[in-house]
N, C-alpha and C. Protein backbone atom coordinates (compact mmCIF):
# COMPACT_ATOMS: atom_id res chain seq x y z
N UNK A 1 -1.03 -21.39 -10.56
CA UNK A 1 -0.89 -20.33 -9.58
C UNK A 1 0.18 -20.71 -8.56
N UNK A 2 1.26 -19.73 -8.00
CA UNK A 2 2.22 -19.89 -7.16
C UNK A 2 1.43 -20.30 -5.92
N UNK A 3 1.83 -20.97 -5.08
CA UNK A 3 1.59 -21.17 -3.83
C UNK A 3 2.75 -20.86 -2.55
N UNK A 4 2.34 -19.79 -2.02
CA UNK A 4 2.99 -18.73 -1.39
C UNK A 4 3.09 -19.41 0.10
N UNK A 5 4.33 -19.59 0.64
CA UNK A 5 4.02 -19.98 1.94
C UNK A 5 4.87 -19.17 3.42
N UNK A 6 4.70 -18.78 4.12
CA UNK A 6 5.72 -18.00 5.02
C UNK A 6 6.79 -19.04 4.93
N UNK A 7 8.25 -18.02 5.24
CA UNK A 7 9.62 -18.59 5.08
C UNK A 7 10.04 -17.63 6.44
N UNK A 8 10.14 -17.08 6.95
CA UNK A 8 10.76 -16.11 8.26
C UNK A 8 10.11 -15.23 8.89
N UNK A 9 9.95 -15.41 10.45
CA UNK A 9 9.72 -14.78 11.06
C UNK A 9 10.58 -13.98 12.20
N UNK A 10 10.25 -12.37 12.05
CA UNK A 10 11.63 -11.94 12.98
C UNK A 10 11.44 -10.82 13.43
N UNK A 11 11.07 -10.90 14.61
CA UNK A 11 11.14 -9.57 15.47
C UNK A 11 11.94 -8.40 14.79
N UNK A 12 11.72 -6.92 15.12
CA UNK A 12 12.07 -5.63 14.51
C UNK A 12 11.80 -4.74 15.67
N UNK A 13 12.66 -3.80 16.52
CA UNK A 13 12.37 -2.70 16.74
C UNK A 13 12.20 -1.56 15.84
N UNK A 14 11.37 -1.07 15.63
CA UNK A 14 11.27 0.11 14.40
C UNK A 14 11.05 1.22 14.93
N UNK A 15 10.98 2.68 14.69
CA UNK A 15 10.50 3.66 15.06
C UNK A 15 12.09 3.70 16.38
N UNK A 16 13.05 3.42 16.13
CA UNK A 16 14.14 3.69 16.93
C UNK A 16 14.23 3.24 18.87
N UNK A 17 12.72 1.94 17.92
CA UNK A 17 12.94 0.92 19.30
C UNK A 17 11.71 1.24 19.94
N UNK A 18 10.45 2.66 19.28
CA UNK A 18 9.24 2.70 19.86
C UNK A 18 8.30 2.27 19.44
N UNK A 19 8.14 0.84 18.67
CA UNK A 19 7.35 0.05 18.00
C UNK A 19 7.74 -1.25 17.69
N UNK A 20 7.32 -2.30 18.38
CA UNK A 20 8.06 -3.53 18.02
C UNK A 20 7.02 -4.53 16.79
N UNK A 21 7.63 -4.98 16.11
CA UNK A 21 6.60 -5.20 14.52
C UNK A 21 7.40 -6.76 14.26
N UNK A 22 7.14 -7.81 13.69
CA UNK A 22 7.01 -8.81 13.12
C UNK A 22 7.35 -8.78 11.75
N UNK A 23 8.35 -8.98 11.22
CA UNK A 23 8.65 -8.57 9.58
C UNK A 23 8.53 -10.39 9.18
N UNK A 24 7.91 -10.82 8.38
CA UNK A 24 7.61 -11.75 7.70
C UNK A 24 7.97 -11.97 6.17
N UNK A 25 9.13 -13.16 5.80
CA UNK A 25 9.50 -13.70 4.17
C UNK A 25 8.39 -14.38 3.94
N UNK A 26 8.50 -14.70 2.82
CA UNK A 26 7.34 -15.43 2.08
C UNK A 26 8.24 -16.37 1.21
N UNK A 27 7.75 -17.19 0.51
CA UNK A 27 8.38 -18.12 -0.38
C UNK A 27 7.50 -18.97 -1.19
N UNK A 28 8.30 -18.75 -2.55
CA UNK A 28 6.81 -19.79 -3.52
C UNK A 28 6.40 -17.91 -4.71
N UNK A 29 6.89 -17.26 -4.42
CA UNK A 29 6.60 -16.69 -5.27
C UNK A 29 7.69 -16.40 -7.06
N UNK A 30 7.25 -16.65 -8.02
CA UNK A 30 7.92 -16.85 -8.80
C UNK A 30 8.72 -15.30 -9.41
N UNK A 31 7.99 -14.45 -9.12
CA UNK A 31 7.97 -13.34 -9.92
C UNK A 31 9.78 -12.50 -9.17
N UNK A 32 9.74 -13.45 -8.33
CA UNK A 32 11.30 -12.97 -7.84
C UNK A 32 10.99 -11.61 -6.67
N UNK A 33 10.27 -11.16 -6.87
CA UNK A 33 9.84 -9.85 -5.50
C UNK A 33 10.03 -10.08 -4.53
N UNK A 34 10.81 -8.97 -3.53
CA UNK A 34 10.53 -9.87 -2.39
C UNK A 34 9.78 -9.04 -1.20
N UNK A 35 8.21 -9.12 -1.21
CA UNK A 35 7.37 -8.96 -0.44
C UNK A 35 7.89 -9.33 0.80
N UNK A 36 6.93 -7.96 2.13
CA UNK A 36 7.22 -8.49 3.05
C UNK A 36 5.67 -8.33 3.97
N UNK A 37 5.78 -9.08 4.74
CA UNK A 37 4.39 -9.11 5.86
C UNK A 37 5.13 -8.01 7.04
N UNK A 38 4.19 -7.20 7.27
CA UNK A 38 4.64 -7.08 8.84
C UNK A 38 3.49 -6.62 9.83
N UNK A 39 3.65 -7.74 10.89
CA UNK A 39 2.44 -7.55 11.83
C UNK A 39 2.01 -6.86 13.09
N UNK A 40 1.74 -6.70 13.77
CA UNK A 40 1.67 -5.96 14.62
C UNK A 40 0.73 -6.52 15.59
N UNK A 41 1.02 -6.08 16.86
CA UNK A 41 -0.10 -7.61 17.94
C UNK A 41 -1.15 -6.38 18.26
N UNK A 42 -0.86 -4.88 18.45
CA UNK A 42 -1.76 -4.13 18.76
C UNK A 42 -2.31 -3.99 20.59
N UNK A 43 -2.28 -2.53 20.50
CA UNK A 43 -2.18 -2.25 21.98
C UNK A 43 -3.67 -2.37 22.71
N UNK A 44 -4.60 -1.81 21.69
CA UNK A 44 -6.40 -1.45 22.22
C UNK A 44 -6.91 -3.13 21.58
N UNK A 45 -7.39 -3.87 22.63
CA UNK A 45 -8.01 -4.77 22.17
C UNK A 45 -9.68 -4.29 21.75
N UNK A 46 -10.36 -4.68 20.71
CA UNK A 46 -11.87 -4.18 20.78
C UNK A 46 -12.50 -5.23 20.21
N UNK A 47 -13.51 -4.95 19.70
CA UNK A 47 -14.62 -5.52 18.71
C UNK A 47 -13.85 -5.74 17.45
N UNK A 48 -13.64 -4.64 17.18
CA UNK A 48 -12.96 -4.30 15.78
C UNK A 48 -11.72 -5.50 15.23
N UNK A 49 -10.47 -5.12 16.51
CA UNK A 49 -9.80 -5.26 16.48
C UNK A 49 -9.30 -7.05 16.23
N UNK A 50 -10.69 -7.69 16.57
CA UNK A 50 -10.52 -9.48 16.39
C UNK A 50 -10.91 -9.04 14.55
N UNK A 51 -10.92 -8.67 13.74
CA UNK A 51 -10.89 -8.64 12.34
C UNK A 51 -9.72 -7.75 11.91
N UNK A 52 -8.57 -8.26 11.56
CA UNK A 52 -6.93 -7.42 11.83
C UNK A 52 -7.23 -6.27 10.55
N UNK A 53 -6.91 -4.82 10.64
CA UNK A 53 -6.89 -4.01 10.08
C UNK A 53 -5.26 -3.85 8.75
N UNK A 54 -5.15 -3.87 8.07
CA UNK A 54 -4.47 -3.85 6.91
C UNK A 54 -4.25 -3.14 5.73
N UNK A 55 -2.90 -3.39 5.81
CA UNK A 55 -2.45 -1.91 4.82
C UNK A 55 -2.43 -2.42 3.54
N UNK A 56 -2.08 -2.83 2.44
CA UNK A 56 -1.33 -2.59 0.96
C UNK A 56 -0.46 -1.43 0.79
N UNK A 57 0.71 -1.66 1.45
CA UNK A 57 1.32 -0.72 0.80
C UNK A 57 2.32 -0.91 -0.36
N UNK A 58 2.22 -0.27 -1.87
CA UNK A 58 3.12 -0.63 -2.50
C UNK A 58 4.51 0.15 -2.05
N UNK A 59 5.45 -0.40 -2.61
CA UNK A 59 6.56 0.61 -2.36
C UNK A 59 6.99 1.52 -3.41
N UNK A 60 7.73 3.13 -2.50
CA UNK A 60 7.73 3.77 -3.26
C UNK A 60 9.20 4.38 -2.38
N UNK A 61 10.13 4.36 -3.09
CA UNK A 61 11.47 4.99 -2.67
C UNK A 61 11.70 6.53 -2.05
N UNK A 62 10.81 7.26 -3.20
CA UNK A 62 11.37 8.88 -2.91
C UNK A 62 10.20 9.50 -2.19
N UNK A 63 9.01 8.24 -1.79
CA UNK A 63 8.46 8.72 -0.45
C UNK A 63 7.92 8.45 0.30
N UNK A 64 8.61 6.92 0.36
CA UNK A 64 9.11 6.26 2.00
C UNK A 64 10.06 6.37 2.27
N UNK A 65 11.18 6.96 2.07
CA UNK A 65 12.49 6.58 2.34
C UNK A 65 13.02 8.38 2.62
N UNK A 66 12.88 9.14 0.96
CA UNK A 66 13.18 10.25 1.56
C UNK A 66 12.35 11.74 1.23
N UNK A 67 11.14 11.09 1.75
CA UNK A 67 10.19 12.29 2.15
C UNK A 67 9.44 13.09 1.05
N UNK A 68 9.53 12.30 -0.25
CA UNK A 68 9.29 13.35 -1.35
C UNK A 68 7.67 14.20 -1.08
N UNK A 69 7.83 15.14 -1.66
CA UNK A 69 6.30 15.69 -1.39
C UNK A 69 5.59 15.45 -2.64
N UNK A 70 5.58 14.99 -3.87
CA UNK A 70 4.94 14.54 -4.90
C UNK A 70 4.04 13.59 -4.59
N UNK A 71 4.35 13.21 -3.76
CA UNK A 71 3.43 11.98 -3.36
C UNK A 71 2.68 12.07 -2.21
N UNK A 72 1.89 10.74 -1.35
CA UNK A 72 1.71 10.73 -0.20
C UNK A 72 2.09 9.45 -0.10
N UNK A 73 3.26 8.74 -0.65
CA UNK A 73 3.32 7.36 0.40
C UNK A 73 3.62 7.53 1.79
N UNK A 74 5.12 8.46 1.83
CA UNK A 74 5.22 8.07 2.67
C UNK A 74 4.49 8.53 4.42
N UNK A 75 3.74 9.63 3.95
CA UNK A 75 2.90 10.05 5.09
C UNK A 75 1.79 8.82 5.77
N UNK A 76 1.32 7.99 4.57
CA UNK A 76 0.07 7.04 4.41
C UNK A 76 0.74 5.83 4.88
N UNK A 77 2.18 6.04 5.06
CA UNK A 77 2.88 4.41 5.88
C UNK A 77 2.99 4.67 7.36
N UNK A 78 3.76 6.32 7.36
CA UNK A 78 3.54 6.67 8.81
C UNK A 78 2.33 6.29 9.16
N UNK A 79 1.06 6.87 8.93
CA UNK A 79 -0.55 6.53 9.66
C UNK A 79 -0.52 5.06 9.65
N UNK A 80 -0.13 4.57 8.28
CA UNK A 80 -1.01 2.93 8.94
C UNK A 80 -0.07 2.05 10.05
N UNK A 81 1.56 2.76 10.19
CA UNK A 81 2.13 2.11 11.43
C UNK A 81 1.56 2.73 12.63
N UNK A 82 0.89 3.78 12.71
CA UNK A 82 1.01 4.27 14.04
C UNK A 82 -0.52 3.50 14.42
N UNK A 83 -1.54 3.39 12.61
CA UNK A 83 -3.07 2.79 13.48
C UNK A 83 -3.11 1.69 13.53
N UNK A 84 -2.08 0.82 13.25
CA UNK A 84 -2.22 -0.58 13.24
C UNK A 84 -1.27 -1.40 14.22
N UNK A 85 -0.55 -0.66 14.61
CA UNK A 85 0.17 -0.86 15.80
C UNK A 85 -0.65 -0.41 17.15
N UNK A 86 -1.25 0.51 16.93
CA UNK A 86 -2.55 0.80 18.01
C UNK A 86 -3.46 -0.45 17.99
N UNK A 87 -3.92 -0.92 16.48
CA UNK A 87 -5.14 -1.47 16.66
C UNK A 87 -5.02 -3.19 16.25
N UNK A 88 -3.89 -3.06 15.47
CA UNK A 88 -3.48 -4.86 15.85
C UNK A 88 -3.72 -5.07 14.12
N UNK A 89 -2.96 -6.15 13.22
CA UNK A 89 -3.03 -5.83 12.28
C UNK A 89 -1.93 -6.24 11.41
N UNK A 90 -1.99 -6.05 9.59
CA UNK A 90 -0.66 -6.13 8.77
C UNK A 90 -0.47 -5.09 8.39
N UNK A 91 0.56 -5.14 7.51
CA UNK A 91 1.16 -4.27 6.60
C UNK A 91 1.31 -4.80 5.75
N UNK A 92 1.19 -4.94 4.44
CA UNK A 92 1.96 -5.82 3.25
C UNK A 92 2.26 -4.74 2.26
N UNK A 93 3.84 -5.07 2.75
CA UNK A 93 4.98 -4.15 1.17
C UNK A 93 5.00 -4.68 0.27
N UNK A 94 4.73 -4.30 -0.87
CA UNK A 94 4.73 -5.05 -1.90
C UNK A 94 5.42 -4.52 -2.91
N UNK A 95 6.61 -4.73 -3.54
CA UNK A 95 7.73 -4.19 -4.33
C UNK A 95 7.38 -3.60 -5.30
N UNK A 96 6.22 -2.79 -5.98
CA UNK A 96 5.02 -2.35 -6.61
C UNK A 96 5.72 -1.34 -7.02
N UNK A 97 7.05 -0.33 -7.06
CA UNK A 97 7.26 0.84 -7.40
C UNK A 97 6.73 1.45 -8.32
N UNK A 98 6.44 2.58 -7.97
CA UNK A 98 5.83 3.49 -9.22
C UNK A 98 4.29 2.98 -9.61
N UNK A 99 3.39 2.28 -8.89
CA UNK A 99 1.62 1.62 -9.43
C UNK A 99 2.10 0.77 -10.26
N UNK A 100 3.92 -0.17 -9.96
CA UNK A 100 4.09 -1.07 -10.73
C UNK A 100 5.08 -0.98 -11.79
N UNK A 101 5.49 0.21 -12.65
CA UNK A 101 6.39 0.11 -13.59
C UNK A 101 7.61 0.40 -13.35
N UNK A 102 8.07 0.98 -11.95
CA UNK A 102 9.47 0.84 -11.37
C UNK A 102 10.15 2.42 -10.99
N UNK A 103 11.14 2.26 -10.78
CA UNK A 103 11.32 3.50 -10.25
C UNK A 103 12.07 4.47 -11.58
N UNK A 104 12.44 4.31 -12.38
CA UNK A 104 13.38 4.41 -13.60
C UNK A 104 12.17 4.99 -14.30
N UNK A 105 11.18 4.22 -14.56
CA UNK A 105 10.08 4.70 -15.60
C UNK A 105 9.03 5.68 -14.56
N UNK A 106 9.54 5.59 -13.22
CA UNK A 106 8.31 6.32 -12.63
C UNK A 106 9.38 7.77 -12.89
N UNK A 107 10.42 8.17 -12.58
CA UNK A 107 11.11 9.04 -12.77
C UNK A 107 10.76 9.65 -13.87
N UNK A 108 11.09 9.29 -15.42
CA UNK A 108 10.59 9.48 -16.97
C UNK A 108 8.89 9.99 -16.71
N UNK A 109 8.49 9.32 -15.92
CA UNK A 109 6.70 10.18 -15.51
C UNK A 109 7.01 11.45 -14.99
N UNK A 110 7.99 11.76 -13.94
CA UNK A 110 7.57 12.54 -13.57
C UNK A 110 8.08 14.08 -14.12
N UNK A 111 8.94 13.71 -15.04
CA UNK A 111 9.88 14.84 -16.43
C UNK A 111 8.54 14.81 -17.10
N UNK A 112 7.42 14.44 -17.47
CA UNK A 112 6.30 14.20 -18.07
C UNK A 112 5.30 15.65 -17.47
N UNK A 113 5.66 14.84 -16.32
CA UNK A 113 4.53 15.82 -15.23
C UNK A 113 5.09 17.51 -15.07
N UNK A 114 6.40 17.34 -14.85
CA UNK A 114 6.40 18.27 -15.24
C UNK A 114 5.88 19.62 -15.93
N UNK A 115 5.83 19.19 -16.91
CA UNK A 115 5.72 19.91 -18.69
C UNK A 115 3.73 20.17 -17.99
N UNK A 116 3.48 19.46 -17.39
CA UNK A 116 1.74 19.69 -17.65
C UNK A 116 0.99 18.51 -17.48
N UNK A 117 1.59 17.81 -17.70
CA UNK A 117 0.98 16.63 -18.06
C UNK A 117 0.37 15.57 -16.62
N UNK A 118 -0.78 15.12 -16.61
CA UNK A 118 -1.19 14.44 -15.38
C UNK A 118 -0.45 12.96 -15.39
N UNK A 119 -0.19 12.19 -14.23
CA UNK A 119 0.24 10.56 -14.11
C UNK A 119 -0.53 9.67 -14.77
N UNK A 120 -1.43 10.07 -15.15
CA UNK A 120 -1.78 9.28 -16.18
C UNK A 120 -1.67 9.73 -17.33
N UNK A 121 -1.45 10.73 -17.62
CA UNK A 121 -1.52 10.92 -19.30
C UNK A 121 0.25 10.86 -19.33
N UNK A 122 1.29 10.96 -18.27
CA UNK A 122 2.65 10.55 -18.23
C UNK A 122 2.64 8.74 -18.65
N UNK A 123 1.62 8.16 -18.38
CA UNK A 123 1.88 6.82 -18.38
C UNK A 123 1.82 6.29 -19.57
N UNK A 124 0.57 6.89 -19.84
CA UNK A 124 0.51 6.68 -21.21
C UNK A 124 1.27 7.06 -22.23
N UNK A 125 2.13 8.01 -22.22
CA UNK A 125 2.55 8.55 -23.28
C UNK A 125 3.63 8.01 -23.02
N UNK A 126 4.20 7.50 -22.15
CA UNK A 126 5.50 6.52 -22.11
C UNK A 126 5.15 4.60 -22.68
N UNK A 127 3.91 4.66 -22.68
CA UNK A 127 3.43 3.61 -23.12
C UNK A 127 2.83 2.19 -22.15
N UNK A 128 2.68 2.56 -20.73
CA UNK A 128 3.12 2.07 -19.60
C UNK A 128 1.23 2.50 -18.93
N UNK A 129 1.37 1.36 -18.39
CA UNK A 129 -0.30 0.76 -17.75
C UNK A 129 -0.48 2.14 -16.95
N UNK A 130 -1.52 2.75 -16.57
CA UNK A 130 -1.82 3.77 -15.50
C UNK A 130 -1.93 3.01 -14.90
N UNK A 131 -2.02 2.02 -14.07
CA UNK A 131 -1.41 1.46 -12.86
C UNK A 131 -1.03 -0.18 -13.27
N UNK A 132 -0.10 -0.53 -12.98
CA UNK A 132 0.69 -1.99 -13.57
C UNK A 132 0.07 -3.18 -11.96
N UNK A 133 -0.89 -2.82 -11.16
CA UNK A 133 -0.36 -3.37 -10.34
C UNK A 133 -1.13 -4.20 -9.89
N UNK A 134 -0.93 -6.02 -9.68
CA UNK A 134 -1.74 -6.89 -9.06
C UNK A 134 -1.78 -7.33 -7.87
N UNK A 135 -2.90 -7.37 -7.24
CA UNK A 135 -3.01 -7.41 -5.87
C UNK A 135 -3.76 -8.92 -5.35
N UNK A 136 -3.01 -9.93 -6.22
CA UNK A 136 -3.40 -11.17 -6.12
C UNK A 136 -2.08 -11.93 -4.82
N UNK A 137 -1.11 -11.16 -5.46
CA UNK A 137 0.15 -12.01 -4.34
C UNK A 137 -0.43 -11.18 -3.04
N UNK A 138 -1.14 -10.09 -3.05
CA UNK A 138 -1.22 -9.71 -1.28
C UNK A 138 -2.56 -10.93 -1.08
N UNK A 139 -3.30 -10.98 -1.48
CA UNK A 139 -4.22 -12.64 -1.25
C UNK A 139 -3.94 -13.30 -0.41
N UNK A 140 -2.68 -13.41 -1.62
CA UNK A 140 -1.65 -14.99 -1.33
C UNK A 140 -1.11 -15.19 -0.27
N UNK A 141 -0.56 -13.67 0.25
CA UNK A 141 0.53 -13.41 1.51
C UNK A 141 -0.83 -13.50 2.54
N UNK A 142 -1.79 -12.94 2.62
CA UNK A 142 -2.44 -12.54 3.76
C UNK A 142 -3.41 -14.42 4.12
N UNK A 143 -3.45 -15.47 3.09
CA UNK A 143 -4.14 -16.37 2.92
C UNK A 143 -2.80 -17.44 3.99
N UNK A 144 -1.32 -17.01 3.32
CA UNK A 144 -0.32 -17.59 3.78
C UNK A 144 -0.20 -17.55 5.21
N UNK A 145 -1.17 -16.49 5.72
CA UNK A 145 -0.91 -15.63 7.24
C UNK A 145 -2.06 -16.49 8.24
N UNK A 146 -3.03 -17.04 7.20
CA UNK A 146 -4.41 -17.34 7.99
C UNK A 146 -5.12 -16.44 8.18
N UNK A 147 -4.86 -15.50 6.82
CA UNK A 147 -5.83 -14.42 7.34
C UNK A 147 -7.01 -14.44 6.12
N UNK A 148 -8.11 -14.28 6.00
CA UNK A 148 -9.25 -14.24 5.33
C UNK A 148 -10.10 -13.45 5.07
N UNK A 149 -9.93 -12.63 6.26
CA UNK A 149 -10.92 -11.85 7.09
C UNK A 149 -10.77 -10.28 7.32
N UNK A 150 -10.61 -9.26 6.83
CA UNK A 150 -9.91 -7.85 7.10
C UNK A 150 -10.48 -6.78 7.21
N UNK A 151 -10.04 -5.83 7.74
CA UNK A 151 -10.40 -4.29 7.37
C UNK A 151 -9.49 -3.53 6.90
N UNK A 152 -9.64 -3.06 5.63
CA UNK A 152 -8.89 -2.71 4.84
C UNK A 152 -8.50 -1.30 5.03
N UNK A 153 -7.13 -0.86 5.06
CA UNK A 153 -7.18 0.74 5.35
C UNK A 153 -6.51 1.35 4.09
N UNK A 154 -7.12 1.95 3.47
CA UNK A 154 -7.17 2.39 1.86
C UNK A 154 -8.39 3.26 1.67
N UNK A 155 -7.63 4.75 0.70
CA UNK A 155 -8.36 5.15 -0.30
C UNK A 155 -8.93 4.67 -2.04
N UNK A 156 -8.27 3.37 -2.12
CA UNK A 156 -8.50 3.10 -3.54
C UNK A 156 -9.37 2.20 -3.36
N UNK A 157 -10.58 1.87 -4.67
CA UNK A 157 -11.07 1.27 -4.52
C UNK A 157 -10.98 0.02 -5.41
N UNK A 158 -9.76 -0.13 -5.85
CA UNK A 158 -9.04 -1.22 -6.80
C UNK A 158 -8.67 -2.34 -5.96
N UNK A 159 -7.96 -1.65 -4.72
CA UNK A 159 -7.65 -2.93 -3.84
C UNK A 159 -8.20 -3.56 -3.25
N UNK A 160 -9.57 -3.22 -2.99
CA UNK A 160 -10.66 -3.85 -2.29
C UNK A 160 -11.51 -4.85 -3.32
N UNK A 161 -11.42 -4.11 -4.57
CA UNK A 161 -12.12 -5.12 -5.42
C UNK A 161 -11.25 -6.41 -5.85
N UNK A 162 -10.16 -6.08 -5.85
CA UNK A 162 -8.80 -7.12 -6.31
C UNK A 162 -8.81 -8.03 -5.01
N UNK A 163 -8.87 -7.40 -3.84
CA UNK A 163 -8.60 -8.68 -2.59
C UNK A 163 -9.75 -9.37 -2.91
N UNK A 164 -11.57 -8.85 -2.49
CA UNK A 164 -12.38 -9.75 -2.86
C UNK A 164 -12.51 -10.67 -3.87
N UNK A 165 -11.48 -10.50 -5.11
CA UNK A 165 -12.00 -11.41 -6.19
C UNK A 165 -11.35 -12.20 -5.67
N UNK A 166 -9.61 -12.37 -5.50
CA UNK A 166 -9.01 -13.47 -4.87
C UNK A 166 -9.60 -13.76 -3.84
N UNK A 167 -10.75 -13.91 -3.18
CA UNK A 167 -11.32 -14.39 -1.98
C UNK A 167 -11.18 -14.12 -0.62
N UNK A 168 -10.30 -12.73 -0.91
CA UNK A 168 -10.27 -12.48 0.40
C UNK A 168 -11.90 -11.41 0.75
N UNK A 169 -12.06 -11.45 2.27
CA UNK A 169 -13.44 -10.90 3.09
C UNK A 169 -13.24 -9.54 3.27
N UNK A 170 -13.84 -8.70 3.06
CA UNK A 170 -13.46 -7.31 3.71
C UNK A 170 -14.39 -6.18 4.55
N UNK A 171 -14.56 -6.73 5.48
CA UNK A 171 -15.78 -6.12 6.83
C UNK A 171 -15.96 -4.75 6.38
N UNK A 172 -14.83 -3.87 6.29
CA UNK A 172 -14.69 -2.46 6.57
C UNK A 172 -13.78 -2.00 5.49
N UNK A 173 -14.16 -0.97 4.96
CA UNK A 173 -13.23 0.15 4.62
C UNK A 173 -12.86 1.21 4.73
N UNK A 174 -11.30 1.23 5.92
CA UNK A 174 -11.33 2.05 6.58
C UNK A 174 -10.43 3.10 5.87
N UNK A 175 -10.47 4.65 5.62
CA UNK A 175 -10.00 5.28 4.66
C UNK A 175 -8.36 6.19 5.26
N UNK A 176 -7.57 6.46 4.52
CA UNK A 176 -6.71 7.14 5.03
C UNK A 176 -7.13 8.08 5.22
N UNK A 177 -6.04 9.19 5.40
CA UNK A 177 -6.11 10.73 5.79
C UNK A 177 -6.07 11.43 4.16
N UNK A 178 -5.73 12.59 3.74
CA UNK A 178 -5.61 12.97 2.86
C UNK A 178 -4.73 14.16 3.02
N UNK A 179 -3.08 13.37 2.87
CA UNK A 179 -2.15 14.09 3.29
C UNK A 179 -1.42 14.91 2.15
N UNK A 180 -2.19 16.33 1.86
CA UNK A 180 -1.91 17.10 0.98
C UNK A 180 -1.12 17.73 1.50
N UNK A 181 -0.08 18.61 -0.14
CA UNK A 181 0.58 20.18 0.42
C UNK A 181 0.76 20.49 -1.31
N UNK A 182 1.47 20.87 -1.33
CA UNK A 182 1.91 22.32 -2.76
C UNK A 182 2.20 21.37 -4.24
N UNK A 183 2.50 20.46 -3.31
CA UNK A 183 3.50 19.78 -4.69
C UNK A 183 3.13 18.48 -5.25
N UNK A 184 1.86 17.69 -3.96
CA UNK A 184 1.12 16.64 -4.72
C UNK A 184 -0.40 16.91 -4.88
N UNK A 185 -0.78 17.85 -4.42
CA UNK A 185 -2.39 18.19 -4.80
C UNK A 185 -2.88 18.20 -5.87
N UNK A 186 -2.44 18.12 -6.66
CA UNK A 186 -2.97 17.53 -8.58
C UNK A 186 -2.84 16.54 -8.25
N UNK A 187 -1.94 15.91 -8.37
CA UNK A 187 -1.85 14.07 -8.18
C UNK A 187 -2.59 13.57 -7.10
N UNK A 188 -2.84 14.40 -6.14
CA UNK A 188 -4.44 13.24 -5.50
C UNK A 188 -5.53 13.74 -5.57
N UNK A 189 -5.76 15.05 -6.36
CA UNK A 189 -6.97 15.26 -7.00
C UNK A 189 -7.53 14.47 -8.14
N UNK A 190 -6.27 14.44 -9.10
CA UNK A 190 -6.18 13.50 -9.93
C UNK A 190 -6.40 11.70 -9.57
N UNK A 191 -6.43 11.68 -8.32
CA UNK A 191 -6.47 9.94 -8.44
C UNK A 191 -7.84 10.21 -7.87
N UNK A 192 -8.70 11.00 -7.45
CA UNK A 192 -9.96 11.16 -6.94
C UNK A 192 -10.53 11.09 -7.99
N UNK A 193 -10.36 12.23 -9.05
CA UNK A 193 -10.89 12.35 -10.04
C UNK A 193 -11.11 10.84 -10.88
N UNK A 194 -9.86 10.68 -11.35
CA UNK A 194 -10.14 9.66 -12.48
C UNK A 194 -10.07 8.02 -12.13
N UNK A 195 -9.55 8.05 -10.87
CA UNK A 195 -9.86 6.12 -10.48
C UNK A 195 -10.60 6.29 -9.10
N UNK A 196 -11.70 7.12 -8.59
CA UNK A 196 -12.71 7.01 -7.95
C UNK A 196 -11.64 6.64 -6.12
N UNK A 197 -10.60 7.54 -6.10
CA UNK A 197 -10.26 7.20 -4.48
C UNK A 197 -10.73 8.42 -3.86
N UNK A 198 -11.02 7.48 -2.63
CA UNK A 198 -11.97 8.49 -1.30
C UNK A 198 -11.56 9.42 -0.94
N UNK A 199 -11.05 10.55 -1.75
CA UNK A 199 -10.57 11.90 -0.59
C UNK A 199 -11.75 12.74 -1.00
N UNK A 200 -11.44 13.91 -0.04
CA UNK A 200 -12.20 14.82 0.12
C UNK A 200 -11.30 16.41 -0.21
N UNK A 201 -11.61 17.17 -0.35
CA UNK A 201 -10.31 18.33 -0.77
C UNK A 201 -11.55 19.53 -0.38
N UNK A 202 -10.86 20.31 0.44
CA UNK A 202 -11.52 21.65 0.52
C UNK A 202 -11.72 22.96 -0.41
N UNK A 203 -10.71 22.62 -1.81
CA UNK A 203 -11.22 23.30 -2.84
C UNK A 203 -11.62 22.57 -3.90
């Protein structure tokens, strides 16, 4: 097993200088990725808040970057910067594109989806894992951090079972929002439906 250890720490104004965040390298990982930590000291001190609240976010280009509506990443990165910067906390990016098979083959999914076809039955028929993705290096990163201990902010319930096996603790599971509109509401009905994540949908 790699043994992951922080390599850089470096202040960030983000949000155009209205959020100041901690972006963290790592080093020791073989797989060549390059994960990043980013922390946040948090404004409301509480109860809660001495057990740091934490994201998994994998990355996803066309919606963190430019807004796609197929998805909800990037709405679900906005919330966990704005609650974890409130409430004190990580982030861990994890170079994960596409639940893992990249952005090239997530594209080929979505000419799939198109036609009818759900993200998972796109995955499959390209030949490609319905989700590729291990959540052992966030462990690693959050173990690298001194962290052990979390509240997890996630609808899936893959990542919670994946941190506990690598040994990480998880007090709470605290759930996102369920940031629907026209163009991804199959696809997170669909991840409700068939891998058991926490939303709720009014139809």
């Amino acid at each position: 097993m790699d043994t992951i250890t922080v390599k850089r720490r470096v202040m960030m104004p983000i949000r155009a200088g209205d959020v100041m965040a901690e972006f963290i390298s790592f080093q020791g990982d073989r797989s060549g990725k390059e994960h990043i930590g980013i922390s946040f000291e948090g404004k409301t001190p509480s109860f809660a808040s001495h057990v740091p609240l934490v994201r998994l976010h994998s990355e996803c280009l066309t919606g963190d970057v430019f807004g796609s509506g197929r998805c909800d990443c990037g709405e679900q990165l906005d919330e966990a910067i704005d609650l974890i910067n409130q409430e004190g906390g990580y982030i861990l990016y994890l170079r994960q594109e596409g639940r893992g098979i990249g952005l090239y083959a997530k594209l080929e999914a979505y000419a799939l989806q198109d036609k009818g076809f759900d993200t998972y039955q796109a995955n499959d028929m390209l030949n490609l894992p319905e989700d590729g993705r291990d959540f052992r290096i966030a462990a690693q990163m959050l173990k690298a951090l001194g962290v052990s201990k979390i509240r997890l902010l996630t609808n899936n319930p893959d990542k919670a079972r994946q941190l506990i096996m690598y040994g990480i603790d998880i007090t709470e599971q605290v759930p996102t929002k369920v940031h629907v509109n026209q163009y991804n509401h199959h696809y997170l009905k669909t991840k409700a439906d068939r891998k058991c994540h926490t939303m709720t949908f009014d139809d």
